[in-house]
Protein backbone atom coordinates (compact mmCIF):
# COMPACT_ATOMS: atom_id res chain seq x y z
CA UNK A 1 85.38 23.50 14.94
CA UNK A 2 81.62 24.33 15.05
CA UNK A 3 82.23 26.66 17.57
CA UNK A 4 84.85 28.65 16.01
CA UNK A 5 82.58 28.71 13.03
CA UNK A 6 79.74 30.38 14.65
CA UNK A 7 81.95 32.94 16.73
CA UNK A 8 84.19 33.75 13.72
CA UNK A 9 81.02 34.36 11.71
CA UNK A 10 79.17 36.67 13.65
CA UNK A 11 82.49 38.38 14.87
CA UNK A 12 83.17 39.22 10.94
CA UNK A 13 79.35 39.67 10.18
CA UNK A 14 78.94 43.01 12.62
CA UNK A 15 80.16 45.38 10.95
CA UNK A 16 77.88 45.06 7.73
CA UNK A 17 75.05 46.67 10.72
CA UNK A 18 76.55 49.86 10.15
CA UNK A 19 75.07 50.47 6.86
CA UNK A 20 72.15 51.56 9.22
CA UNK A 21 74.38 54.51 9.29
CA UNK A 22 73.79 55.41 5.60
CA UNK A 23 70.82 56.72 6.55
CA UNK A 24 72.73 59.46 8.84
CA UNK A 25 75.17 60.70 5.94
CA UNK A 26 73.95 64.00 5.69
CA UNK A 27 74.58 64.50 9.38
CA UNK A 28 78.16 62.94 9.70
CA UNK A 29 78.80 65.52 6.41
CA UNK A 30 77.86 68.34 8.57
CA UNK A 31 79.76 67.57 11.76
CA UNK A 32 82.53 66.70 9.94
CA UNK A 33 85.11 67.90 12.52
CA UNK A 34 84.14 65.85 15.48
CA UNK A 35 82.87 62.72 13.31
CA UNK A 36 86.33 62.52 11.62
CA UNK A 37 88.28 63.58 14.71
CA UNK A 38 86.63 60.86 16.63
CA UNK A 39 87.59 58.33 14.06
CA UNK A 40 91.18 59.70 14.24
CA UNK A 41 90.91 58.51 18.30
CA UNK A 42 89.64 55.23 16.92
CA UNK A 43 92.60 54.55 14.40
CA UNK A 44 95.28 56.15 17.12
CA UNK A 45 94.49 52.75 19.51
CA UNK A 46 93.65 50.15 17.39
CA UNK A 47 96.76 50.97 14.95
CA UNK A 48 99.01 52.67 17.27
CA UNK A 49 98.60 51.55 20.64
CA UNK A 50 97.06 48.24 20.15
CA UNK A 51 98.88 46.87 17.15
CA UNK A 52 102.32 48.46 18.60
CA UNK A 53 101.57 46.58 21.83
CA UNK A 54 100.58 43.63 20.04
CA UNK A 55 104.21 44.04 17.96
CA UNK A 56 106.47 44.72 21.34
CA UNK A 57 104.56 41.65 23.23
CA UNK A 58 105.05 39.38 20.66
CA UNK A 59 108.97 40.45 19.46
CA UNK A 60 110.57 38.43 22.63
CA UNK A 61 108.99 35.11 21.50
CA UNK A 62 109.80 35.53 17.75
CA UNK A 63 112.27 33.06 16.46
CA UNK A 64 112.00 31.12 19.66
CA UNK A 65 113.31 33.78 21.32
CA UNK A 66 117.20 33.61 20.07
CA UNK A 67 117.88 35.87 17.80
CA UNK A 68 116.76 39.63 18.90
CA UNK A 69 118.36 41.24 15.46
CA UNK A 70 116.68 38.51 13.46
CA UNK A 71 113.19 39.87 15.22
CA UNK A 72 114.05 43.25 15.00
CA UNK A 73 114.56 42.93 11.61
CA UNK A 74 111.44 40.92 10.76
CA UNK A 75 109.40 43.46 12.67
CA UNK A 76 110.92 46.71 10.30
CA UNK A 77 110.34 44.60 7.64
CA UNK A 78 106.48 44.91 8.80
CA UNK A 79 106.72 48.56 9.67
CA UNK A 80 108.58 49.05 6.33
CA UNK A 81 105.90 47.27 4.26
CA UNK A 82 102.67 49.28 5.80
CA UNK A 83 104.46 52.58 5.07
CA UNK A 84 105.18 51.46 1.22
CA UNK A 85 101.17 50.45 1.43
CA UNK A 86 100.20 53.53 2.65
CA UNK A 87 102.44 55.65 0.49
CA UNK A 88 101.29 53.88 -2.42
CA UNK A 89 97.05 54.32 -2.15
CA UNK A 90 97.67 58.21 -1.15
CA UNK A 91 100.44 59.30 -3.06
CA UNK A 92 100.62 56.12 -5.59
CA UNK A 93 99.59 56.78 -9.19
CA UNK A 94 96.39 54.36 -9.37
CA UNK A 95 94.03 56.44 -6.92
CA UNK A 96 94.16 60.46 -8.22
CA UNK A 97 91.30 61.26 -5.80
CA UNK A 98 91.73 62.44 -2.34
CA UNK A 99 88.30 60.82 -0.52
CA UNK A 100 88.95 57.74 -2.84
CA UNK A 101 92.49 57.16 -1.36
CA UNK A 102 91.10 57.60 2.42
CA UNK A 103 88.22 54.98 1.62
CA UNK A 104 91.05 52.26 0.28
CA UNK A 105 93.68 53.23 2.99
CA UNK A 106 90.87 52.89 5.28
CA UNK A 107 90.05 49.64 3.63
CA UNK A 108 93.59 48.47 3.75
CA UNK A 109 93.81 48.90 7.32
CA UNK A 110 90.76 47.13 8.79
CA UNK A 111 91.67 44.45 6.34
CA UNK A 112 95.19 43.89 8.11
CA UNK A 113 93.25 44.65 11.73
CA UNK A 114 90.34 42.63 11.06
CA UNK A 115 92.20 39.42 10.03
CA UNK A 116 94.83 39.69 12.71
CA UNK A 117 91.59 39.81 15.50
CA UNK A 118 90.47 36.56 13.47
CA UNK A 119 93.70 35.32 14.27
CA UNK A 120 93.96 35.99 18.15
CA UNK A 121 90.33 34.43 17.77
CA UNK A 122 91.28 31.15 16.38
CA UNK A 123 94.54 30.65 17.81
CA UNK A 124 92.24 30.23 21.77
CA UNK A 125 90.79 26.57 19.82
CA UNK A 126 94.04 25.27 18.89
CA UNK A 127 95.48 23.05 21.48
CA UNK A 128 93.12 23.17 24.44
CA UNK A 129 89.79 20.26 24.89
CA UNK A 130 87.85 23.71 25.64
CA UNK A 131 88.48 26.52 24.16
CA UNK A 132 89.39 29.28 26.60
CA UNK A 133 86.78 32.03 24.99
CA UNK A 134 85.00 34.18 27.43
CA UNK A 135 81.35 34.72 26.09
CA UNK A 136 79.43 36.77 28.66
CA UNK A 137 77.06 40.24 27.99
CA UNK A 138 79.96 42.59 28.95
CA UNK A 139 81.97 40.50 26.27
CA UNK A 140 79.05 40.36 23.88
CA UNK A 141 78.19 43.92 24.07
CA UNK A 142 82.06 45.14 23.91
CA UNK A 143 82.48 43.12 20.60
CA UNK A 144 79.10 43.96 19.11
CA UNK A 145 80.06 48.04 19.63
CA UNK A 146 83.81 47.49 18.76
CA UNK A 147 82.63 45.76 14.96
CA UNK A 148 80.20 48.34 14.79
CA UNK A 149 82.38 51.15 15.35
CA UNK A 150 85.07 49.53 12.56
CA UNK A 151 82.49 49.24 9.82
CA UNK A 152 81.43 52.92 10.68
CA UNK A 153 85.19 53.31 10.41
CA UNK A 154 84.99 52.34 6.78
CA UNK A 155 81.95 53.79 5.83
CA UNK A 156 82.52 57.83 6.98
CA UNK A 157 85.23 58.57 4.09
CA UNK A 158 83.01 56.16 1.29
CA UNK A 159 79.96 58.87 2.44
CA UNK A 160 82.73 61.73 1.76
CA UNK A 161 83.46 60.38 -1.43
CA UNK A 162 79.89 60.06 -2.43
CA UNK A 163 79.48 56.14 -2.45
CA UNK A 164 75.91 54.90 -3.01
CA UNK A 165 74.42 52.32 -0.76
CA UNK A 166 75.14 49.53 -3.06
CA UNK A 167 79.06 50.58 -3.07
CA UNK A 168 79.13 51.83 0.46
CA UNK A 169 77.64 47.90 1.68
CA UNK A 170 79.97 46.10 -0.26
CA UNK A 171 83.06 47.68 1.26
CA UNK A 172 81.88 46.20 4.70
CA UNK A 173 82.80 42.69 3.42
CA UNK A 174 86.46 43.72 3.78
CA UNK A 175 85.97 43.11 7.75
CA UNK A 176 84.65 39.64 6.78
CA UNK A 177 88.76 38.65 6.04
CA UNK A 178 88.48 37.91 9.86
CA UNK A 179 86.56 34.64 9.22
CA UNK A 180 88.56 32.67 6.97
CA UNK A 181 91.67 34.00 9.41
CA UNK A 182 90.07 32.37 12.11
CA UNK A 183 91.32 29.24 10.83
CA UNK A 184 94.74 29.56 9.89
CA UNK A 185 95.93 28.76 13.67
CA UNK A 186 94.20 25.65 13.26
CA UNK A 187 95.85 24.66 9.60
CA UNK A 188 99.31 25.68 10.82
CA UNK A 189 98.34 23.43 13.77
CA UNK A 190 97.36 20.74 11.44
CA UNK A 191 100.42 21.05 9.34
CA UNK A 192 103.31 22.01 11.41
CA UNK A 193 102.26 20.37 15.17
CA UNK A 194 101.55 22.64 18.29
CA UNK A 195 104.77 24.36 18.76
CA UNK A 196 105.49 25.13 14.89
CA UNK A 197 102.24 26.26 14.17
CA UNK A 198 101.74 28.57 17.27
CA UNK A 199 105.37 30.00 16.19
CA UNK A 200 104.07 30.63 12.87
CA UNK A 201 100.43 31.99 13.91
CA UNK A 202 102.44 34.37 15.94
CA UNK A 203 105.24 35.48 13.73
CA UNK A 204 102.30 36.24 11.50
CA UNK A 205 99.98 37.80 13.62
CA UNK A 206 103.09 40.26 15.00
CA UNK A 207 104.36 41.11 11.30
CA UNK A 208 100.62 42.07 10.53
CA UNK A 209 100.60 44.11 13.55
CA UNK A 210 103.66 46.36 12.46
CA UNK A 211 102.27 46.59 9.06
CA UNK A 212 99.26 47.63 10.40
CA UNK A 213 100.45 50.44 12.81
CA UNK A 214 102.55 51.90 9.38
CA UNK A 215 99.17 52.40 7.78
CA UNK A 216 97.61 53.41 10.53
CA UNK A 217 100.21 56.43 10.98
CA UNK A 218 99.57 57.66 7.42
CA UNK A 219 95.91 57.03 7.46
CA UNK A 220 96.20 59.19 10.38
CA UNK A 221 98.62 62.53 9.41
CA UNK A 222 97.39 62.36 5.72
CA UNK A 223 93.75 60.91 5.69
CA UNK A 224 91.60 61.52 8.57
CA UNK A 225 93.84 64.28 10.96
CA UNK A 226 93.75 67.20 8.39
CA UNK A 227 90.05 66.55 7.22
CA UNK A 228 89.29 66.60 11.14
CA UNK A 229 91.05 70.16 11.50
CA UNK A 230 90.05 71.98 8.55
CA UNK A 231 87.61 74.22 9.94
CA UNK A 232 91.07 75.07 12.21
CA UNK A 233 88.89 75.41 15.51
CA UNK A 234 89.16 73.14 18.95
CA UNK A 235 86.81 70.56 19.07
CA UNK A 236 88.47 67.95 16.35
CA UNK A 237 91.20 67.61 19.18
CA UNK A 238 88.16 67.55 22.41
CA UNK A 239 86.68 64.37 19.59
CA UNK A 240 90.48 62.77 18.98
CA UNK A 241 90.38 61.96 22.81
CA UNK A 242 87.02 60.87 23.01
CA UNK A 243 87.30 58.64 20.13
CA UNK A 244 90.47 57.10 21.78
CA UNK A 245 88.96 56.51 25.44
CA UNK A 246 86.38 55.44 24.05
CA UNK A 247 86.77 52.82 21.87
CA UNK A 248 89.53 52.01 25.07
CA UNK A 249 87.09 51.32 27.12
CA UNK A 250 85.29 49.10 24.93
CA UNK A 251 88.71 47.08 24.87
CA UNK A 252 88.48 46.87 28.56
CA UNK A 253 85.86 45.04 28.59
CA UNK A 254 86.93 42.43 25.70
CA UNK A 255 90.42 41.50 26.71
């Protein structure tokens, strides 16, 4: 397990790089609309179309495949769960602050993202001599810039809410869940056998996925969508699609 060790820990070490971008607040505060809307393309893949592919991929093996209504309804119980999680930081009555309720909805969902990745990470040691992990510099680079962009993720609404560098730095160990995750595929392999504990690494993994895409949905229409069209012109929406391509492409060349 040295292997997963190393990989796991520099996979959940990135993002704390992007505190480099502290430096930069000023100018993310002043091109708010295409900062924000860019993010908005960022959380539209990884916790719409990523997490919702992840869900539907997963659903036909749930349960060993025999029970669709059991899946279905373990799956809404995921969706159900993110929306009560989202309601709850923005409209909830612990967090009265608007840019405080982005930064921990924000949190909340690269929490969920980042330790389902450290799943699908640990889940390619478990039952194979040699681990099926592809490590070239397309790989390499795609991770490095797909980390980065999540901790920059985290850190844009902690600069609108006027975090200080010692605040903003330790919000970027939230990513870090991914590590520990890691090894859960090989503990459920180590306590149930091969079969049960790939069931259970996946049942888990998908039900984390649907939670994730409900938080990702509010995130989205209350958190970073109307801070990214405030100024009401065009170029939020021009940034939404770039944002989305882009961090697309950067999945292209990991998966």
């Amino acid at each position: 397990m040295t292997d997963l060790a190393v990989l796991a820990a520099g996979f959940g070490a990135i993002p704390l790089a992007s505190i480099l971008l502290y430096s930069f607040r000023a100018w993310l505060d002043a091109h708010r609309e295409v900062v924000w809307g860019g993010f908005a393309g960022v959380i539209a893949f990884l916790g719409l179309s990523h997490a919702m592919a992840f869900v539907l991929e997963g659903k036909p093996f749930l349960f060993a495949g025999n029970d669709s209504l059991g899946a279905a309804s373990f799956l809404l119980t995921g969706l159900a769960l993110g929306g009560l999680l989202g309601w709850f930081l923005f409209e909830g009555p612990l967090i009265r602050t608007e840019p405080a309720s982005i930064v921990w909805a924000t949190a909340a969902f690269l929490a969920l993202h980042s330790f389902g990745d450290g799943l699908v990470l640990g889940r390619d040691f478990v039952g194979a001599s040699i681990p099926v992990v592809r490590i070239d510099s397309l790989t390499v680079s795609g991770t490095v810039v797909h980390r980065f962009v999540e901790g920059a993720l985290l850190l844009v609404p902690a600069f609108a809410a006027r975090w200080s560098l010692r605040g903003s730095f330790v919000l970027l160990f939230v990513p870090l869940v991914s590590i520990p995750a890691a090894f859960v595929p090989g503990w459920a392999f180590d306590a149930m056998g091969l079969a049960g504990g790939s069931a259970a690494t996946l049942a888990l993994s998908t039900f984390l996925a649907a939670t994730e895409a409900s938080v990702a949905i509010m995130l989205l229409v209350r958190g970073f969508l109307p801070i990214a069209s405030a100024d009401r012109g065009s170029r939020w929406i021009v940034s939404v699609m770039i944002g989305f391509v882009g961090i697309s492409v950067v999945h292209f060349l990991v998966e």
